[in-house]
C-alpha atoms as a PDB file:
ATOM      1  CA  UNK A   1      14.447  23.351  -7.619  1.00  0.00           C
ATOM      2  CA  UNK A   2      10.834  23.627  -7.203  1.00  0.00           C
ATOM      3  CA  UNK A   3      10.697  24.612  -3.429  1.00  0.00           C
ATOM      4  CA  UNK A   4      11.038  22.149  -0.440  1.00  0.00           C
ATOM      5  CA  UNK A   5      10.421  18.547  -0.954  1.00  0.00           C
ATOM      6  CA  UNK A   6       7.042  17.102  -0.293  1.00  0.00           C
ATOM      7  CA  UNK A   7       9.358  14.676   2.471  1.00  0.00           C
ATOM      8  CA  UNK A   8      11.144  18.077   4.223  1.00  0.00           C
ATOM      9  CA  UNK A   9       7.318  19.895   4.328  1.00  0.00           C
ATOM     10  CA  UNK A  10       6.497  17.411   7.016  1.00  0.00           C
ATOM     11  CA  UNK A  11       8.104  15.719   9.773  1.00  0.00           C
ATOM     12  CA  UNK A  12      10.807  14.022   8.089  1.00  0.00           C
ATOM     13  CA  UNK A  13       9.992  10.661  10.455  1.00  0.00           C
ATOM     14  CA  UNK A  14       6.893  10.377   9.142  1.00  0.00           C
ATOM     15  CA  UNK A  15       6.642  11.276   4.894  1.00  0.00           C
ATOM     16  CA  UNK A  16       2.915  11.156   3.854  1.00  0.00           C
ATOM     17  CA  UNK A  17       3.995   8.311   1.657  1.00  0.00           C
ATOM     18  CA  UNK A  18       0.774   8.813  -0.835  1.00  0.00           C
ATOM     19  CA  UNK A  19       2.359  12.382  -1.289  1.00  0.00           C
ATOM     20  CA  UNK A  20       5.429  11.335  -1.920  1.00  0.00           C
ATOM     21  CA  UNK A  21       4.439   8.352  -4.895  1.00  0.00           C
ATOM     22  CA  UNK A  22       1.734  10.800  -6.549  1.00  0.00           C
ATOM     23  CA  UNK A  23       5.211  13.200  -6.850  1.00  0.00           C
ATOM     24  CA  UNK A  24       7.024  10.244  -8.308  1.00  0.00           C
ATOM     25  CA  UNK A  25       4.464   9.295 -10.538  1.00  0.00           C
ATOM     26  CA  UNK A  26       4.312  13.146 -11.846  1.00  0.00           C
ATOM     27  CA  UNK A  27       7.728  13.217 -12.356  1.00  0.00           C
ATOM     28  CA  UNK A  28       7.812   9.750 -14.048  1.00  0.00           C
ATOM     29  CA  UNK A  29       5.199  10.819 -16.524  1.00  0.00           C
ATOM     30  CA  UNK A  30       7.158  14.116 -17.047  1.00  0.00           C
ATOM     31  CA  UNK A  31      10.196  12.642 -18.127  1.00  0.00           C
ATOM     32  CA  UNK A  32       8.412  10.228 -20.732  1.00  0.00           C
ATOM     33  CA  UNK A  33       7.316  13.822 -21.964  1.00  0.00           C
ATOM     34  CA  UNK A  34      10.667  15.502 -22.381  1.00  0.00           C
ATOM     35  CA  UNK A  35      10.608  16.261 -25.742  1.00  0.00           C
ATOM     36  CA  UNK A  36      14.623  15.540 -25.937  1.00  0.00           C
ATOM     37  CA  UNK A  37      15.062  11.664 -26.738  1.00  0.00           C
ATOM     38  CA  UNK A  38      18.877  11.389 -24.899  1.00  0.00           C
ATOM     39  CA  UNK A  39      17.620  13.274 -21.995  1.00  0.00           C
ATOM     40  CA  UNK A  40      14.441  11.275 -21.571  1.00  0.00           C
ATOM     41  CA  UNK A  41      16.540   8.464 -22.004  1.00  0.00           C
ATOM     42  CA  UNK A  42      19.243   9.488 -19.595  1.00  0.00           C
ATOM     43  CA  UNK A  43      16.544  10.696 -16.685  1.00  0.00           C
ATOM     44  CA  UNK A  44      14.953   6.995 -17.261  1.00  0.00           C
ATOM     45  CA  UNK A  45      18.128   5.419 -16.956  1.00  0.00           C
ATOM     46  CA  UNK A  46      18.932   7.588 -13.870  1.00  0.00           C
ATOM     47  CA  UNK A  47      15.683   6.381 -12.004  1.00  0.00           C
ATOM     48  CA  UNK A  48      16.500   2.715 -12.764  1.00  0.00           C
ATOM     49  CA  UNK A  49      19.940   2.687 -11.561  1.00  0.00           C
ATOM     50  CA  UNK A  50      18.497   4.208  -8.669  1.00  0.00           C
ATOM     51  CA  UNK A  51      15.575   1.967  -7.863  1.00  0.00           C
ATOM     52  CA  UNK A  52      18.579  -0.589  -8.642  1.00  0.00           C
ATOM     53  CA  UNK A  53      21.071   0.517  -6.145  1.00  0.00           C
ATOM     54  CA  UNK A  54      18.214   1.436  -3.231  1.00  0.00           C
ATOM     55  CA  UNK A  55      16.616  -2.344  -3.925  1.00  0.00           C
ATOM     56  CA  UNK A  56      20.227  -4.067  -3.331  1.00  0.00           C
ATOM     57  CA  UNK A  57      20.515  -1.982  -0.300  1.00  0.00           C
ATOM     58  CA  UNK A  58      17.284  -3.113   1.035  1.00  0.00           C
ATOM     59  CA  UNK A  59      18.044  -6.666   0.224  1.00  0.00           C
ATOM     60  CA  UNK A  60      21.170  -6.299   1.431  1.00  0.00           C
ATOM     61  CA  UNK A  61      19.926  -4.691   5.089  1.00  0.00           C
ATOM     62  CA  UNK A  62      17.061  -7.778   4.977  1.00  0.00           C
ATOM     63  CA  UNK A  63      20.005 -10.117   4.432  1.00  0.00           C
ATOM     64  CA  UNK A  64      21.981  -8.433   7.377  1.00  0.00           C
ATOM     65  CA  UNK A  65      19.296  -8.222   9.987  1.00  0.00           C
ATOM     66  CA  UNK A  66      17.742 -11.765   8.858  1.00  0.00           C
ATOM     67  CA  UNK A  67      21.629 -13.295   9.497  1.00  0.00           C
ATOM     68  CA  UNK A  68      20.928 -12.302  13.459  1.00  0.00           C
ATOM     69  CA  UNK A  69      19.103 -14.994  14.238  1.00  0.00           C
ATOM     70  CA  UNK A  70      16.939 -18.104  12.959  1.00  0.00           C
ATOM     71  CA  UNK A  71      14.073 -17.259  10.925  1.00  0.00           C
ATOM     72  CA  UNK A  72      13.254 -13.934  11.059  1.00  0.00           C
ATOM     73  CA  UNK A  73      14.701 -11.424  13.565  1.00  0.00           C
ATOM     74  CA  UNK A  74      13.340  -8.817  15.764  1.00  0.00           C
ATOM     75  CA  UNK A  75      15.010  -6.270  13.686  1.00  0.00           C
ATOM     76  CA  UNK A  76      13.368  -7.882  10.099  1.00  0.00           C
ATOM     77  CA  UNK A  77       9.799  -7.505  11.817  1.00  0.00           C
ATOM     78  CA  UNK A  78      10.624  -3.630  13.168  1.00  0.00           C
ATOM     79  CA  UNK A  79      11.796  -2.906  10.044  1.00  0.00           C
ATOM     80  CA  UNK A  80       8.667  -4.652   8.489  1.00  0.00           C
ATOM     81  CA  UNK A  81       6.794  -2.819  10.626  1.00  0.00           C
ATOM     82  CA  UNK A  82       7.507   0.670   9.633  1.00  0.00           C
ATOM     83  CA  UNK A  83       5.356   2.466   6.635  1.00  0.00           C
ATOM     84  CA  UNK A  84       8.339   3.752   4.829  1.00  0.00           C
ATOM     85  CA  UNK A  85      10.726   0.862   5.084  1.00  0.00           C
ATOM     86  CA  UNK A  86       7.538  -1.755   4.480  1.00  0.00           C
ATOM     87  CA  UNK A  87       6.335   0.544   1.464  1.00  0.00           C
ATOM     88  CA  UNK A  88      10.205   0.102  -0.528  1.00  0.00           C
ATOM     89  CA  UNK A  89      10.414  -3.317   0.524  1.00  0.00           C
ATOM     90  CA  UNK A  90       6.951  -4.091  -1.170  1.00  0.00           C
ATOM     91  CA  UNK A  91       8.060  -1.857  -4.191  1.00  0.00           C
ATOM     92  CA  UNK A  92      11.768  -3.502  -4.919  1.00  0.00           C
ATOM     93  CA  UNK A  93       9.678  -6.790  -4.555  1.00  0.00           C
ATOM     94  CA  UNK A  94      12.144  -7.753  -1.445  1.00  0.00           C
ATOM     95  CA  UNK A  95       9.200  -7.770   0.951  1.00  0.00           C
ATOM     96  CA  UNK A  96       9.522 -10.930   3.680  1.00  0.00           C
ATOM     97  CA  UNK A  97       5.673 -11.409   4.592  1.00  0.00           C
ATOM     98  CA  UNK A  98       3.528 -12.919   2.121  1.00  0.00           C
ATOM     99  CA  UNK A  99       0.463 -10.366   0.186  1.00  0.00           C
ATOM    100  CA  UNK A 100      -2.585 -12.254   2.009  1.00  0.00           C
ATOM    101  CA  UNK A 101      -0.988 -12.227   5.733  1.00  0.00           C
ATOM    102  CA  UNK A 102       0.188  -8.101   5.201  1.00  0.00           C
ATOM    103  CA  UNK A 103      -3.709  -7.640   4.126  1.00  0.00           C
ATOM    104  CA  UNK A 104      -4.669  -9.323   7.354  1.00  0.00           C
ATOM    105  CA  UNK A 105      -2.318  -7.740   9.210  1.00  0.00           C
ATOM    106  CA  UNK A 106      -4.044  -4.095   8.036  1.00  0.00           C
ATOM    107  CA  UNK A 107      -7.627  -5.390   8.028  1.00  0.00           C
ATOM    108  CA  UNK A 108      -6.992  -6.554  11.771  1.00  0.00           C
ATOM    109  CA  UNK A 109      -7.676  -3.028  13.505  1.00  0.00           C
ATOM    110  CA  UNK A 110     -10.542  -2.089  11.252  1.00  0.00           C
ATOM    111  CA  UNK A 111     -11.990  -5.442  11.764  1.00  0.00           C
ATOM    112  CA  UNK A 112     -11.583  -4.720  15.884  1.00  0.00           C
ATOM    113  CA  UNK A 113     -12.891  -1.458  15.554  1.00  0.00           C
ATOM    114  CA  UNK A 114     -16.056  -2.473  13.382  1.00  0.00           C
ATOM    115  CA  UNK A 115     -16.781  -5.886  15.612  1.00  0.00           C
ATOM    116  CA  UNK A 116     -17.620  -3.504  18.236  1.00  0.00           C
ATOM    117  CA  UNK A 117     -20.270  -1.952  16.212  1.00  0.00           C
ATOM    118  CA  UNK A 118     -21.699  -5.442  14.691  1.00  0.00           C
ATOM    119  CA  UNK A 119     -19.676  -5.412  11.307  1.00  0.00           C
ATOM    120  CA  UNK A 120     -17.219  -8.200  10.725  1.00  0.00           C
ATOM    121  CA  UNK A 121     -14.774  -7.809   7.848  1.00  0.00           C
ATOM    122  CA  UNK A 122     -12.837 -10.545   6.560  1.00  0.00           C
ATOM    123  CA  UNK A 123     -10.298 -11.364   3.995  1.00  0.00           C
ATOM    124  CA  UNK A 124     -11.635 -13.359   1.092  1.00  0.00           C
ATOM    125  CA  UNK A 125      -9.029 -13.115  -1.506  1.00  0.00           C
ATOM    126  CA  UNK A 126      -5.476 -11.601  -1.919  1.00  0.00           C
ATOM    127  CA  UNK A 127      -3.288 -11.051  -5.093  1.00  0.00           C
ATOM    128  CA  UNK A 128      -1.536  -7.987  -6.076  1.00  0.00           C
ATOM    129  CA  UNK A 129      -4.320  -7.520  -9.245  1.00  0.00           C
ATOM    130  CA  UNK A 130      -6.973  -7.533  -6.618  1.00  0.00           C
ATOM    131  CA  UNK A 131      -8.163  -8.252  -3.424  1.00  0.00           C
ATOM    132  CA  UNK A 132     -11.475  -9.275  -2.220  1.00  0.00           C
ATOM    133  CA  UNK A 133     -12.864  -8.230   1.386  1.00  0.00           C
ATOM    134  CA  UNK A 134     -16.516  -9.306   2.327  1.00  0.00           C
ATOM    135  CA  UNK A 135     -18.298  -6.935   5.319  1.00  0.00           C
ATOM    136  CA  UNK A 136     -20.907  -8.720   7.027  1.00  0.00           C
ATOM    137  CA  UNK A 137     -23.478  -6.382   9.484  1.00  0.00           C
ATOM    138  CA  UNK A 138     -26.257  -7.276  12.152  1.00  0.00           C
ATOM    139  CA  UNK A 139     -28.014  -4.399  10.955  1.00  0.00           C
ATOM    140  CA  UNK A 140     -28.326  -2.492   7.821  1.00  0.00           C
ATOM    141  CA  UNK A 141     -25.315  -0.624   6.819  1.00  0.00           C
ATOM    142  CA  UNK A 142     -27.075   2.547   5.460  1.00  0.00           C
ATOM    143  CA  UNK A 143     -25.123   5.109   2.496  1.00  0.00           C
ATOM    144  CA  UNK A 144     -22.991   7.058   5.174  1.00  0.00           C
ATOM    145  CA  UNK A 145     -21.984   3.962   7.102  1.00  0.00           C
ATOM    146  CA  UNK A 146     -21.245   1.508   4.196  1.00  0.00           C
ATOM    147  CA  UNK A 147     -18.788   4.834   2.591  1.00  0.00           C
ATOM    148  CA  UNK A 148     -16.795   4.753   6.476  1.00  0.00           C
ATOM    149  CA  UNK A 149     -16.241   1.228   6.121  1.00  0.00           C
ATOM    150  CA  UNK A 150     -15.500   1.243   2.794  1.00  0.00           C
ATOM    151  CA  UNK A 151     -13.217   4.141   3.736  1.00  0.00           C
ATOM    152  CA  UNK A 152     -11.442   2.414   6.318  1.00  0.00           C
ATOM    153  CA  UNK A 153     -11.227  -0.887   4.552  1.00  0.00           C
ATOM    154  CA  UNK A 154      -9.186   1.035   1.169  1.00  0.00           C
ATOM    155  CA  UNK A 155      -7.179   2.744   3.430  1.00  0.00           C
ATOM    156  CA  UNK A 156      -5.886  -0.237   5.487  1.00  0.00           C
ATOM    157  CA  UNK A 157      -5.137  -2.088   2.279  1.00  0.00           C
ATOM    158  CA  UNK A 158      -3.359   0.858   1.006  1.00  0.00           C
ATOM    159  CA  UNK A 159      -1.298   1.151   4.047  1.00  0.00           C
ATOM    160  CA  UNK A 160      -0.402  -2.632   4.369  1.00  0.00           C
ATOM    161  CA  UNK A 161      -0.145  -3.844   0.738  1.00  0.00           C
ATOM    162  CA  UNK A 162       0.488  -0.400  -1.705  1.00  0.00           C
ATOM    163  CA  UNK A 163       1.147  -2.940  -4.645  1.00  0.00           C
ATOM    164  CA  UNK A 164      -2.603  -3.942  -4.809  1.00  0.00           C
ATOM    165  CA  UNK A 165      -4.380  -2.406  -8.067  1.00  0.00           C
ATOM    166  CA  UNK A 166      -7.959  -2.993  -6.921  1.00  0.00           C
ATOM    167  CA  UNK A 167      -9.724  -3.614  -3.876  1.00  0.00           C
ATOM    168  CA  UNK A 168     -13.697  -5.234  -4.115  1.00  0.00           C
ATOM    169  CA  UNK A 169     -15.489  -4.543  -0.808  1.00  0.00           C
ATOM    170  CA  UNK A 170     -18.563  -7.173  -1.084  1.00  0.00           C
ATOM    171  CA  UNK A 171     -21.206  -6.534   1.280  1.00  0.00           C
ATOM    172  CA  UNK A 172     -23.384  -9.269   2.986  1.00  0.00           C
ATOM    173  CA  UNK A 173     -26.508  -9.418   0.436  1.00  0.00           C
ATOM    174  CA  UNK A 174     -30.052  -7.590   2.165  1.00  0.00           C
ATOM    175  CA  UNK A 175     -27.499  -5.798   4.933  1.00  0.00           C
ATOM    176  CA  UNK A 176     -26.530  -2.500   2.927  1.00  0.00           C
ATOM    177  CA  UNK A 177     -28.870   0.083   2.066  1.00  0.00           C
ATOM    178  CA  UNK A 178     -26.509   0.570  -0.703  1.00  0.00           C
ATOM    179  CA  UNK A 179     -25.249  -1.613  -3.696  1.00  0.00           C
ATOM    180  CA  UNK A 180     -23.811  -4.736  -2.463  1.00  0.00           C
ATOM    181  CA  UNK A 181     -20.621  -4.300  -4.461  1.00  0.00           C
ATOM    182  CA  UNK A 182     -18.166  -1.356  -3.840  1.00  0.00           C
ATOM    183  CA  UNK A 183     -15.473  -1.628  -6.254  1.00  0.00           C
ATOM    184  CA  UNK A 184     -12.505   0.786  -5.539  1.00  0.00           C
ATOM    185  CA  UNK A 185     -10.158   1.071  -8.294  1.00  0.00           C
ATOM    186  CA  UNK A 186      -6.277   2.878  -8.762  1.00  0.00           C
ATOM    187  CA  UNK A 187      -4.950   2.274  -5.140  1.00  0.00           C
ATOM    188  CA  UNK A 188      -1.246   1.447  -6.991  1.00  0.00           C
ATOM    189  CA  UNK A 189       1.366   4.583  -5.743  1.00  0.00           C
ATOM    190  CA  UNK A 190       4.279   4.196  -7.591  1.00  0.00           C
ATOM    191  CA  UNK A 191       2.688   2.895 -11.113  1.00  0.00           C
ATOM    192  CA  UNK A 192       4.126  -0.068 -12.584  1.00  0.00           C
ATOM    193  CA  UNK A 193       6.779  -1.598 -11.658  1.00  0.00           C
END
């Protein structure tokens, strides 16, 4: 073994959860490299039976906590709620809130935290090739300020919706200083599914 795991060098609550998908994605890459065909084969075959089993356990824990009540249960929106549990929900496609409304759900504190500065950020589009956020300002949002809120904006996608390939931040025209189209591209963690 390599040393400790990128998961055991930090609080084991709270995995940096980029960290740990880059890893993946290295050692996905790796074994597509081995330059043994059975044990290439064999290591793929090992991560899919894994992603299998983890996936029905998921589902299965969805199905459990789901059965507690009507509709959705306190316990599906907790676990919802948390990065790590959200983040393998979204990538075993067993997710119970809909692309769009998880975008919203991220862009909601950024769009607080910018209102109070005369920004307004809102959701125009949502699909898990792209999504489309448009910034509106009361004043000009010079080079600096339009990076921050592009910043902010790709990170609360990331965080809420991991299986989005491309975010396009479109600025109000005549309000940036900078180009009115910010395209941020590779924002995928775990490569394809």
């Amino acid at each position: 073994m390599k040393g400790p795991s990128i998961v055991e060098s930090r609080d084991r609550e709270t995995p940096d959860l980029r960290l740990v998908a880059e890893r993946i994605d290295d050692l996905v890459r790796e074994i597509g490299e081995f330059a043994d065909p059975r044990a290439r084969d064999d290591a793929a075959e090992l991560v899919r039976l894994l992603m299998d089993l983890y996936g029905a356990g998921l589902e299965r824990v969805l199905s459990i906590a789901a059965g507690r009540a009507d509709g959705r249960s306190d316990l599906v929106e907790a676990l919802c709620d948390d990065a790590l549990v959200s983040n393998l929900l979204v990538l075993h496609g067993l997710h119970p809130v809909d692309l769009a409304t998880r975008v919203r759900r991220g862009l909601d504190p950024v769009g607080t935290a910018l209102g109070s500065r005369g920004v307004r950020v809102a959701l125009a589009f949502a699909s898990e090739e792209e999504v489309r956020v448009t910034v509106d300002s009361t004043g000009d949002l010079c080079g600096s300020t339009a990076a921050a809120v592009r910043s902010s904006i790709e990170r609360a996608v990331a965080d809420a919706a991991p299986d989005v390939q491309r975010v396009v931040v479109e600025v109000a025209p005549g309000r940036a200083a900078e180009a009115p189209l910010i395209q941020i591209q590779g924002l995928k963690g775990t490569g394809e599914r």
